[in-house]
PDB file of N, CA and C in Angstrom:
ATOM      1  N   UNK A   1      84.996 111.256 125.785  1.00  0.00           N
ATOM      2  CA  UNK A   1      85.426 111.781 124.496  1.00  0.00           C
ATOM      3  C   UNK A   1      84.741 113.114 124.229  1.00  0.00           C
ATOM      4  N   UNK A   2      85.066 113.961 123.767  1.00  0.00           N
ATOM      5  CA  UNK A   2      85.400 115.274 123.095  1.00  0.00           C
ATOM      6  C   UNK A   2      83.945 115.060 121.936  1.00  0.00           C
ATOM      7  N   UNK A   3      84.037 116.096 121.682  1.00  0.00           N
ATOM      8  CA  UNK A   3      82.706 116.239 120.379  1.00  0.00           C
ATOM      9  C   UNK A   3      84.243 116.069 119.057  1.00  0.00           C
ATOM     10  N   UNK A   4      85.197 117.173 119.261  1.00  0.00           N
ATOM     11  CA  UNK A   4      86.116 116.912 117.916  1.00  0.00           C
ATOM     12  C   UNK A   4      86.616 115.316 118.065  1.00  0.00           C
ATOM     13  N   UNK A   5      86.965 114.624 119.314  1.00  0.00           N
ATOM     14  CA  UNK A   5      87.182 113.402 119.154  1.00  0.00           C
ATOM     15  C   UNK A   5      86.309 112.202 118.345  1.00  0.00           C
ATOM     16  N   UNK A   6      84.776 112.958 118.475  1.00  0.00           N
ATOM     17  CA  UNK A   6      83.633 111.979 117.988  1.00  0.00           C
ATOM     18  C   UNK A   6      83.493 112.191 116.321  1.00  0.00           C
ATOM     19  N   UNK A   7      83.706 113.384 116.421  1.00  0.00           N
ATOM     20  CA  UNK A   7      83.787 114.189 114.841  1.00  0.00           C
ATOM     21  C   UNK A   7      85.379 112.809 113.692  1.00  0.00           C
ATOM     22  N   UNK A   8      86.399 113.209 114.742  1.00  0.00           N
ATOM     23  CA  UNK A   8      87.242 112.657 113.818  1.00  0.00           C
ATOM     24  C   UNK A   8      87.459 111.280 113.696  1.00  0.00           C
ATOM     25  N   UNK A   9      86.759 110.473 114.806  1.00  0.00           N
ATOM     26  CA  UNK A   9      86.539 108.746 115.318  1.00  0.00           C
ATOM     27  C   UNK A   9      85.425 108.524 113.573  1.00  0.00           C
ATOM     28  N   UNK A  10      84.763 109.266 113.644  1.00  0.00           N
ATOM     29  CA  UNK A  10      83.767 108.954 112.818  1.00  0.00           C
ATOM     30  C   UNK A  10      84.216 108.746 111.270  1.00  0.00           C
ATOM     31  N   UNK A  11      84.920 110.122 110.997  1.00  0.00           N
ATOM     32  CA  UNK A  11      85.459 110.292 110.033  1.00  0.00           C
ATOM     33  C   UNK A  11      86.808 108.838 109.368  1.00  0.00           C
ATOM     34  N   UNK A  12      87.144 108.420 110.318  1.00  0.00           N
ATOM     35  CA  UNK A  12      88.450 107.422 110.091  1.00  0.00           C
ATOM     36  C   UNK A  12      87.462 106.213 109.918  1.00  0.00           C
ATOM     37  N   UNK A  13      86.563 106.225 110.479  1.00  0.00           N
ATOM     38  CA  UNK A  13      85.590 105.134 110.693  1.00  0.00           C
ATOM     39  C   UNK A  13      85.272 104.743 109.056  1.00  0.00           C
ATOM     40  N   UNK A  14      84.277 106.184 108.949  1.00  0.00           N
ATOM     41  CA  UNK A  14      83.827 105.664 107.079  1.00  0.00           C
ATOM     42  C   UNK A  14      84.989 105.784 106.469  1.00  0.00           C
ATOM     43  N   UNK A  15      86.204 106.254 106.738  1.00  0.00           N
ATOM     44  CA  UNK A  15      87.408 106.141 105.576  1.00  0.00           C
ATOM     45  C   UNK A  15      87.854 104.812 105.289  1.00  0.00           C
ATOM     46  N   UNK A  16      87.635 104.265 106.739  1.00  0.00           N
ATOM     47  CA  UNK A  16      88.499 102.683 106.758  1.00  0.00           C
ATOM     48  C   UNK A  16      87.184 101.981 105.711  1.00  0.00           C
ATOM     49  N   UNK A  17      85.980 102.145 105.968  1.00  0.00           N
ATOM     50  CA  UNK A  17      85.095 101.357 105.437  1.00  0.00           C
ATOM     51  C   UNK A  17      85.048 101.493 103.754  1.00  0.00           C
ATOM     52  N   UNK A  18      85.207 102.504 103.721  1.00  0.00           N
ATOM     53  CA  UNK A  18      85.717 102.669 101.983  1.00  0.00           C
ATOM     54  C   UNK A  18      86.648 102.020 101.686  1.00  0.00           C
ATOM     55  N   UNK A  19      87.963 102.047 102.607  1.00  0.00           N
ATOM     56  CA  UNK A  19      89.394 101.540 102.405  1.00  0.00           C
ATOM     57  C   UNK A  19      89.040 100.121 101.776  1.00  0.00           C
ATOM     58  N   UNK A  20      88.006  99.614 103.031  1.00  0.00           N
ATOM     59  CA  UNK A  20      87.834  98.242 102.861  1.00  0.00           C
ATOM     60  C   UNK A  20      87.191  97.786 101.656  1.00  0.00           C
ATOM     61  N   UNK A  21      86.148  98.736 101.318  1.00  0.00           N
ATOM     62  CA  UNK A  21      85.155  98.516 100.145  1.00  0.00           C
ATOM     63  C   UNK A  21      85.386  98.304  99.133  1.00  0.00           C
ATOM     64  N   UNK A  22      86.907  99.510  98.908  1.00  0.00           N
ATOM     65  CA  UNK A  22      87.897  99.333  97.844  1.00  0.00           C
ATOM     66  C   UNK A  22      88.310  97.724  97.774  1.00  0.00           C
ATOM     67  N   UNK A  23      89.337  97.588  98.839  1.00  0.00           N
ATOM     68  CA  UNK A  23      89.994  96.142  98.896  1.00  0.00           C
ATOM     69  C   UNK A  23      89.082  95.232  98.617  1.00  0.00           C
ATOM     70  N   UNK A  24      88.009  94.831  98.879  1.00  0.00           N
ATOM     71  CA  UNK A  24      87.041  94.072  98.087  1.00  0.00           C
ATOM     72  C   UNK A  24      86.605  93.756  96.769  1.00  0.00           C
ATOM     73  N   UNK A  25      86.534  95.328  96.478  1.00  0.00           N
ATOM     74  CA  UNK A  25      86.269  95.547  95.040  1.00  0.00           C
ATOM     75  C   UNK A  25      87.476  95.449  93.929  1.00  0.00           C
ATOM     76  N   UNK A  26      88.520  95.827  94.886  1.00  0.00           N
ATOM     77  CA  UNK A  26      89.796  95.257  93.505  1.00  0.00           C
ATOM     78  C   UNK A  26      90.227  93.411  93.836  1.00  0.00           C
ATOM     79  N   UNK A  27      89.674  92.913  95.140  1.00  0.00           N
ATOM     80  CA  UNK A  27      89.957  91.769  95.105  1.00  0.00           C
ATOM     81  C   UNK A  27      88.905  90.753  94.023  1.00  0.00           C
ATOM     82  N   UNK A  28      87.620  91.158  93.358  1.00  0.00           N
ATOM     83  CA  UNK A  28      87.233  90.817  93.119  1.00  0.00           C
ATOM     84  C   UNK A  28      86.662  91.254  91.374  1.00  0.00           C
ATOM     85  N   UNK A  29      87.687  92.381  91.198  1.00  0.00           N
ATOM     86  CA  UNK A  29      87.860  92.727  89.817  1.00  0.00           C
ATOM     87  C   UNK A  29      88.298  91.810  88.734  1.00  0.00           C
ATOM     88  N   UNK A  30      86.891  92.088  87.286  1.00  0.00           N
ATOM     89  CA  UNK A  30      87.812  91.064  86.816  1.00  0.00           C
ATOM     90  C   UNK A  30      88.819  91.130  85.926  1.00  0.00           C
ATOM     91  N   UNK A  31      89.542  92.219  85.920  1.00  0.00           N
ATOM     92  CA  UNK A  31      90.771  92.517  84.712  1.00  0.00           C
ATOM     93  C   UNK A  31      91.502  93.906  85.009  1.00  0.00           C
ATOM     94  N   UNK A  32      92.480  94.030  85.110  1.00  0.00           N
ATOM     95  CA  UNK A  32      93.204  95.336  85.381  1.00  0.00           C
ATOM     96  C   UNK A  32      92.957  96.443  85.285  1.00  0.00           C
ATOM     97  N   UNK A  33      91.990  96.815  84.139  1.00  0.00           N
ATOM     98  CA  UNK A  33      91.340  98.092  83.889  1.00  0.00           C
ATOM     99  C   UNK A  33      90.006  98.340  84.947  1.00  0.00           C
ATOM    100  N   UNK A  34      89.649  97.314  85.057  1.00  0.00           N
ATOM    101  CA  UNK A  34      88.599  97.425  86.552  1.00  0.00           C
ATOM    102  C   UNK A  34      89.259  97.927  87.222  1.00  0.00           C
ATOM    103  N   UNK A  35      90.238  97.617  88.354  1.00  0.00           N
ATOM    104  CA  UNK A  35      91.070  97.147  89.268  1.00  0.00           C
ATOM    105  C   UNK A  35      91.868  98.711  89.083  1.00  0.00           C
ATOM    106  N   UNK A  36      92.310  99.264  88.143  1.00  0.00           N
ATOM    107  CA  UNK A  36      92.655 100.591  87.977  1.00  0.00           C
ATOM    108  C   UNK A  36      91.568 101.867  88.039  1.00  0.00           C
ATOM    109  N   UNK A  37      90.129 101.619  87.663  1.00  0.00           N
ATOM    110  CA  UNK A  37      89.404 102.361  88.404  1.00  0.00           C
ATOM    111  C   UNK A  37      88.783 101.991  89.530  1.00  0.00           C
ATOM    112  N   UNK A  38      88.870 100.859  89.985  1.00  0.00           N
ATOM    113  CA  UNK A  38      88.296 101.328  91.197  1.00  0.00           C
ATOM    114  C   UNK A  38      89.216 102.061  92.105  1.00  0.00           C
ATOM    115  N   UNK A  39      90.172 102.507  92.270  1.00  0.00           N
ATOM    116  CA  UNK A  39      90.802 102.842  93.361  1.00  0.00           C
ATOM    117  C   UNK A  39      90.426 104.404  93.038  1.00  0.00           C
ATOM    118  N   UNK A  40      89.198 105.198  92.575  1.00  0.00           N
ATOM    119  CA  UNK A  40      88.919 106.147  92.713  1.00  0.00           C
ATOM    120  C   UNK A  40      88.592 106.753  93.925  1.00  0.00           C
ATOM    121  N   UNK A  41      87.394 105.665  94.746  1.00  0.00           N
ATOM    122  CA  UNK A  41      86.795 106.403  95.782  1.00  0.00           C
ATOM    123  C   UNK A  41      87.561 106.322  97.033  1.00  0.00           C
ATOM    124  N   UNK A  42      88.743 105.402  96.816  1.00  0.00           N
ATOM    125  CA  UNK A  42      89.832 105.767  98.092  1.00  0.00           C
ATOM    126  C   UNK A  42      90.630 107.104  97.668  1.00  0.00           C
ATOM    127  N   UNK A  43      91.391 107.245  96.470  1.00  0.00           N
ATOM    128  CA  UNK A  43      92.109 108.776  96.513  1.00  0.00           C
ATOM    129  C   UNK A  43      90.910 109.933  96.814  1.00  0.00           C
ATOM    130  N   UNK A  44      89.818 109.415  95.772  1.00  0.00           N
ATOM    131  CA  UNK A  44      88.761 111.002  95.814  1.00  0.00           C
ATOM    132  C   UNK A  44      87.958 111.551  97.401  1.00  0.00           C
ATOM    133  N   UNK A  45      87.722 110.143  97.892  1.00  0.00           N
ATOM    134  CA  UNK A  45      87.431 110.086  99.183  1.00  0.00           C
ATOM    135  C   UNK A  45      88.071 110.080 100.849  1.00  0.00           C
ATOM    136  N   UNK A  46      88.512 108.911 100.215  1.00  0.00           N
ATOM    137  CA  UNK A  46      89.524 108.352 101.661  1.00  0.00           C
ATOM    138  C   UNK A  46      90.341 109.246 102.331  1.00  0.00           C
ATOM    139  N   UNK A  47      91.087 109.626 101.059  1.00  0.00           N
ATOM    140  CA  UNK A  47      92.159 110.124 101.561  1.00  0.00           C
ATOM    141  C   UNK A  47      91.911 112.144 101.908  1.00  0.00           C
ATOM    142  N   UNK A  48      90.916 112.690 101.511  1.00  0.00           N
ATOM    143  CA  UNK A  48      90.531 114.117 101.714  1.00  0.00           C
ATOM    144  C   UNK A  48      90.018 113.979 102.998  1.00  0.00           C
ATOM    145  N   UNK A  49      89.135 112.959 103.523  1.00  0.00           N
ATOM    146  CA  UNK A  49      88.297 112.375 104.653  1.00  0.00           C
ATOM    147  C   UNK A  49      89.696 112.653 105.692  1.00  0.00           C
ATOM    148  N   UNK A  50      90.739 111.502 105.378  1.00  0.00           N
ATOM    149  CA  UNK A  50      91.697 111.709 106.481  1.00  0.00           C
ATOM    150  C   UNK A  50      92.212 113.177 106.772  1.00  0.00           C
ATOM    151  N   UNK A  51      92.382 113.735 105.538  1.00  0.00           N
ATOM    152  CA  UNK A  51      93.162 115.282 106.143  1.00  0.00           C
ATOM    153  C   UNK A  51      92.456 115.912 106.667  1.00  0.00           C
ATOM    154  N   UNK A  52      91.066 115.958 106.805  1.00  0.00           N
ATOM    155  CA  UNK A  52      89.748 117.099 107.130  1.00  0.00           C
ATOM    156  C   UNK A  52      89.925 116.841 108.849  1.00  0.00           C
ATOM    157  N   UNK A  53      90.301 115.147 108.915  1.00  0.00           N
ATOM    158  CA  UNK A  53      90.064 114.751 110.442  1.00  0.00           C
ATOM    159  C   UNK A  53      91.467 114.975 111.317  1.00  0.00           C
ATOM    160  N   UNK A  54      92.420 115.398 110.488  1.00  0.00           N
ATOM    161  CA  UNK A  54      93.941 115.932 110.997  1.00  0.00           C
ATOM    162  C   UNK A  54      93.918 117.212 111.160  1.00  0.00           C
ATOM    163  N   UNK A  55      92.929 118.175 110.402  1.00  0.00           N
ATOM    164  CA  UNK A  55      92.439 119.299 110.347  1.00  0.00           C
ATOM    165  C   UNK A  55      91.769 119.528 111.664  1.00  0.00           C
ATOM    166  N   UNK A  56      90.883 118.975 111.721  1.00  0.00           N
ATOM    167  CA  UNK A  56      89.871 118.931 113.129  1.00  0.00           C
ATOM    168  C   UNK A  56      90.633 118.626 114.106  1.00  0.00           C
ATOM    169  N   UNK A  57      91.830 117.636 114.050  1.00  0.00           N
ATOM    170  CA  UNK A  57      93.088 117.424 115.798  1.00  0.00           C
ATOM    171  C   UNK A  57      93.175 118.481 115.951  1.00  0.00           C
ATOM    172  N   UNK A  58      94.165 119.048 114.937  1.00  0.00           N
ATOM    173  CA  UNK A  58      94.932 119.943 115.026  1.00  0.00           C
ATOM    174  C   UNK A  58      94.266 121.367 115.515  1.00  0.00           C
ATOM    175  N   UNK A  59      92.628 121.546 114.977  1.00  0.00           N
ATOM    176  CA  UNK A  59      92.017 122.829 115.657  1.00  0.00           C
ATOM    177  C   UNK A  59      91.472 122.199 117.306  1.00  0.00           C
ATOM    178  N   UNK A  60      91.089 121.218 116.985  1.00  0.00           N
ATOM    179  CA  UNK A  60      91.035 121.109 118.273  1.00  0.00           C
ATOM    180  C   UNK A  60      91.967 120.914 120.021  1.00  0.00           C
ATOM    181  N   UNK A  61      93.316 120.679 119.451  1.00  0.00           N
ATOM    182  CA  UNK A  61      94.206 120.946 120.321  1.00  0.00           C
ATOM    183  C   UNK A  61      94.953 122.400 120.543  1.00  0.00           C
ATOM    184  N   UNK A  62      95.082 122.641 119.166  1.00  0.00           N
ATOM    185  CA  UNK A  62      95.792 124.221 118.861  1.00  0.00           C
ATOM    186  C   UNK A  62      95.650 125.429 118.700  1.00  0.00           C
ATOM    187  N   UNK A  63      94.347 125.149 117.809  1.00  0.00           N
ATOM    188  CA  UNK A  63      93.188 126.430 117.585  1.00  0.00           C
ATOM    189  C   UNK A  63      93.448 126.383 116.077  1.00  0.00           C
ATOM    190  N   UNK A  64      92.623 127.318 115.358  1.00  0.00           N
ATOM    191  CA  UNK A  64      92.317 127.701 114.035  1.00  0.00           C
ATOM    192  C   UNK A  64      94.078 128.341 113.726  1.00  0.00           C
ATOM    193  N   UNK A  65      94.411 127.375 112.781  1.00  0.00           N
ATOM    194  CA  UNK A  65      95.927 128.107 111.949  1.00  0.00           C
ATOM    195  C   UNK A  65      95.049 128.270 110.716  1.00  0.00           C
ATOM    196  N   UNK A  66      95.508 129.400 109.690  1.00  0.00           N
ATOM    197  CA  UNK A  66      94.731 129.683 108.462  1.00  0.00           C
ATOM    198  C   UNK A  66      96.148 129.027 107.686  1.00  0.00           C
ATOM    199  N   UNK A  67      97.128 129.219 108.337  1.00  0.00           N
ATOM    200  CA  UNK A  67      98.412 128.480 107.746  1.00  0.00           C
ATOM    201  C   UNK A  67      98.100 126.531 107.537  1.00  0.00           C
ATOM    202  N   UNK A  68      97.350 126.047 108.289  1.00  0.00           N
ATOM    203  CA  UNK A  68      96.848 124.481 108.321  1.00  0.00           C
ATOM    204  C   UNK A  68      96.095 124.236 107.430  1.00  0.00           C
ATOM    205  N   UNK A  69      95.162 125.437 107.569  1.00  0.00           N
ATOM    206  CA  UNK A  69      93.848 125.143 106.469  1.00  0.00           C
ATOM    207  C   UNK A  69      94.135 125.415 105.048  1.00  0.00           C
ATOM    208  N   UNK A  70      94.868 126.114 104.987  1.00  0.00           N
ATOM    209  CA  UNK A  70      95.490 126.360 103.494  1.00  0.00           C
ATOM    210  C   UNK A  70      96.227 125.500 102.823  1.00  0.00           C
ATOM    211  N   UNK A  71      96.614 124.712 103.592  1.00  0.00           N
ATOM    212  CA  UNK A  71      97.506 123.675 103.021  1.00  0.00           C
ATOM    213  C   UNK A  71      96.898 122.371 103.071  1.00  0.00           C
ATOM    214  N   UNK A  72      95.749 122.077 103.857  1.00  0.00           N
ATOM    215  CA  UNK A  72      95.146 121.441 103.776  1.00  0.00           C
ATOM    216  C   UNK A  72      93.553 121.522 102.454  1.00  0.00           C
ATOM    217  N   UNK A  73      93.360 122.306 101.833  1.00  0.00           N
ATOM    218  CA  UNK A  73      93.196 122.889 100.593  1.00  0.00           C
ATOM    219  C   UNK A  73      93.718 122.470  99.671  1.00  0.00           C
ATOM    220  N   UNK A  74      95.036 122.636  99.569  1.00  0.00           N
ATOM    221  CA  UNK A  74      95.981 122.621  98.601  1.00  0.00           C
ATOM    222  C   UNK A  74      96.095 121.500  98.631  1.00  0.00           C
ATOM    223  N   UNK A  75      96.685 120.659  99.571  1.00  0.00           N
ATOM    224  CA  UNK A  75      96.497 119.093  99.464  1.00  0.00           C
ATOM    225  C   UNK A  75      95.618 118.022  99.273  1.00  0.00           C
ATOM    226  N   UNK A  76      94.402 118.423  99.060  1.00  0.00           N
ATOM    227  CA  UNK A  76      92.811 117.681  99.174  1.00  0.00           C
ATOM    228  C   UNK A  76      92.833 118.450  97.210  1.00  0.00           C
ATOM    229  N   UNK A  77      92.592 119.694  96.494  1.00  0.00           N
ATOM    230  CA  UNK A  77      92.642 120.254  95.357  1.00  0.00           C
ATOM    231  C   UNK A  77      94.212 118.822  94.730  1.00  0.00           C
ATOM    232  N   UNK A  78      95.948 118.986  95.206  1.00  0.00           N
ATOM    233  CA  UNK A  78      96.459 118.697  95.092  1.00  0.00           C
ATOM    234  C   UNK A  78      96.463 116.952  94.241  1.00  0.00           C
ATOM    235  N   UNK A  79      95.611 115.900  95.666  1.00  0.00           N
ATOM    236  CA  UNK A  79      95.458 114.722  95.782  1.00  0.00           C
ATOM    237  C   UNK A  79      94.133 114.641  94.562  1.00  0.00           C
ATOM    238  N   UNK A  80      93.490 115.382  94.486  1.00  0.00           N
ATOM    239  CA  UNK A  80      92.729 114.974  92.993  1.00  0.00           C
ATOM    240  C   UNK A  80      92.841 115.646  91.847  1.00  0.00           C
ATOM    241  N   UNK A  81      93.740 116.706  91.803  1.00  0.00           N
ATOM    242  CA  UNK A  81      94.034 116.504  90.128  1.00  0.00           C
ATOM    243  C   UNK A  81      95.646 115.470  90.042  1.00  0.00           C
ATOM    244  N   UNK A  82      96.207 115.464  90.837  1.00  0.00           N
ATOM    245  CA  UNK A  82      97.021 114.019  90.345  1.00  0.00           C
ATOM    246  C   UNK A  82      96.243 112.973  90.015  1.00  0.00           C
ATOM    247  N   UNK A  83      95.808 112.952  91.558  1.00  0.00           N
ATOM    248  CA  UNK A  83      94.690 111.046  91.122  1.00  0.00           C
ATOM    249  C   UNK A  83      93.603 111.382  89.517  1.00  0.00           C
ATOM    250  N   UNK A  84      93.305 112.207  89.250  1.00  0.00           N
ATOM    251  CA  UNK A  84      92.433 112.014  88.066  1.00  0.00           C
ATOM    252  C   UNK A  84      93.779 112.177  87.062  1.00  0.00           C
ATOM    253  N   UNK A  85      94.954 112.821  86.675  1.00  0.00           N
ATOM    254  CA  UNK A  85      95.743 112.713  85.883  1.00  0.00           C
ATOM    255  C   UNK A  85      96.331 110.811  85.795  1.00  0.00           C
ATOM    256  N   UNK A  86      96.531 110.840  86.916  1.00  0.00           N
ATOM    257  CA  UNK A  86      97.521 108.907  87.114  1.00  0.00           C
ATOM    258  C   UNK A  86      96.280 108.109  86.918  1.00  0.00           C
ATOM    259  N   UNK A  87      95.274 108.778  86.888  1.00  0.00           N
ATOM    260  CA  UNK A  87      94.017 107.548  86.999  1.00  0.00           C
ATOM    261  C   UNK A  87      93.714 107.533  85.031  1.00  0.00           C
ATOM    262  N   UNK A  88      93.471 108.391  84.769  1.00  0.00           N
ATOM    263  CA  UNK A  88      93.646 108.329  83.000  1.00  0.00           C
ATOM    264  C   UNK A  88      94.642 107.912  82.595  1.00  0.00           C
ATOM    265  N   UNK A  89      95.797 108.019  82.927  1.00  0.00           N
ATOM    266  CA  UNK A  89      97.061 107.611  82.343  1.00  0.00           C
ATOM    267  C   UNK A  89      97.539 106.083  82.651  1.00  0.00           C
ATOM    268  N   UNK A  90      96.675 105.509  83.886  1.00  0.00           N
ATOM    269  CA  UNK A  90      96.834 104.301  84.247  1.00  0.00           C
ATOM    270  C   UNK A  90      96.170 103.405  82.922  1.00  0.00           C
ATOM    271  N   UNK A  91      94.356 104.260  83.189  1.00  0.00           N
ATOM    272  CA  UNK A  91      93.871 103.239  82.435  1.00  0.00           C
ATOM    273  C   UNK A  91      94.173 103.316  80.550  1.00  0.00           C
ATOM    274  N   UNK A  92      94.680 104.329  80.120  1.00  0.00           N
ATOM    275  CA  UNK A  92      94.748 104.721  78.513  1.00  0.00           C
ATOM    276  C   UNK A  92      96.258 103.193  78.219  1.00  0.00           C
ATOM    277  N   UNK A  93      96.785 102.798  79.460  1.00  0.00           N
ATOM    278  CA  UNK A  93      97.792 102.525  79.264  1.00  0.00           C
ATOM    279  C   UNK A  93      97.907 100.863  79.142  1.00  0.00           C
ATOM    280  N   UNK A  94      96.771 100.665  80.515  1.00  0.00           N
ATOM    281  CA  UNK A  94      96.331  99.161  80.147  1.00  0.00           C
ATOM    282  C   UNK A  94      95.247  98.868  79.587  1.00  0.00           C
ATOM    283  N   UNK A  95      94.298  99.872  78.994  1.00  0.00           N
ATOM    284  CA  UNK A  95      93.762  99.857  77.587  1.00  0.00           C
ATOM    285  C   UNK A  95      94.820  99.347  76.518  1.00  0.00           C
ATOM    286  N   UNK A  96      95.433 100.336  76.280  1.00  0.00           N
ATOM    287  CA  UNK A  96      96.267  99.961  75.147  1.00  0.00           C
ATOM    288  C   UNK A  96      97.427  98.568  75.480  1.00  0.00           C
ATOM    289  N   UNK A  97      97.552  97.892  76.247  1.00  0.00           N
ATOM    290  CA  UNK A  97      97.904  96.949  76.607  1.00  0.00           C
ATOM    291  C   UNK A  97      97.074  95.525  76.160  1.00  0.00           C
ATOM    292  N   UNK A  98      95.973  95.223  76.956  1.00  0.00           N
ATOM    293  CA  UNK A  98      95.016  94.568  77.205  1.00  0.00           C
ATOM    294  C   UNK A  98      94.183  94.614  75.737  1.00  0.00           C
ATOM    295  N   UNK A  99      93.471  95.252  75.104  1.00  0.00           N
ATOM    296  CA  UNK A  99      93.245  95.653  73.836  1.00  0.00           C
ATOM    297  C   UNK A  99      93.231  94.988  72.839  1.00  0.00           C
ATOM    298  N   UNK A 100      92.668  94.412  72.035  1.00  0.00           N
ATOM    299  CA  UNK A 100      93.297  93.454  70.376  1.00  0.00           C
ATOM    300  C   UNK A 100      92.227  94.289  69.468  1.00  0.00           C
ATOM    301  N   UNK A 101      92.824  94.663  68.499  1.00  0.00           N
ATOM    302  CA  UNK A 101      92.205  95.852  67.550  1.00  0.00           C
ATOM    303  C   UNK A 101      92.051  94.785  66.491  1.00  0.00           C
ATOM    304  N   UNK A 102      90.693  93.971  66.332  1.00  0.00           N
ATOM    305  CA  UNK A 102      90.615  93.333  65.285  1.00  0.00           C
ATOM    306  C   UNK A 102      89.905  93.452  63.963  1.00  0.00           C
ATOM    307  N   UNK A 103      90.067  94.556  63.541  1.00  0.00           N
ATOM    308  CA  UNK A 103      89.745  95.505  62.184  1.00  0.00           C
ATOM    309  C   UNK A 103      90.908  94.375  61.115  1.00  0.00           C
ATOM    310  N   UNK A 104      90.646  94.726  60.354  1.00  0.00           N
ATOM    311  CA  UNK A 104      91.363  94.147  59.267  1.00  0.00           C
ATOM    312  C   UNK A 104      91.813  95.444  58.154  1.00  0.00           C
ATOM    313  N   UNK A 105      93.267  95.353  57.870  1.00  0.00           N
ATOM    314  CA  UNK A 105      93.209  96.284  56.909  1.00  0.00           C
ATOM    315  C   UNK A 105      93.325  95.991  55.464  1.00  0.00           C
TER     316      UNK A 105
END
């Protein structure tokens, strides 16, 4: 194996282990609003982890595209302001779901 092969083995390695860490942690959540944040450190993590190591194939078979890396930028910037937009909007939503406002008027 390759040094970029060891580089990107590694990288999939801790992604899966997060993957998994996640799946644990929402299997063992106890209410939906848990279970809706945890899936932070797979979008914020996991998934930037994987493109960096598609980044690294790709220079390492092809060479440096500034056209790859740019879009790989854009997609890592991209993948977390959605995930922090769907991740507030998840939980404001089963907040207000889940919720009993017991004020009296």
């Amino acid at each position: 194996m390759t040094i970029p092969e060891i580089i990107i083995s590694i990288l999939i390695i801790i992604a899966g282990i997060f993957s998994l860490g996640t799946a644990i942690a929402l299997w063992r959540a106890p209410d939906p609003l848990t279970r809706a944040n945890l899936l932070g450190p797979t979008v914020g993590i996991v998934i930037p982890l994987l493109i960096v190591a598609l980044l690294i194939r790709s220079w390492s078979t092809k060479g440096f595209d500034p056209n790859n890396f740019v879009r790989a930028i854009i997609a890592i910037i991209g993948v977390w302001v959605v995930a922090s937009v769907a991740s507030f909007y998840m939980g404001r939503t089963i907040y207000g779901v889940t919720v009993v406002d017991n004020r009296r008027y």
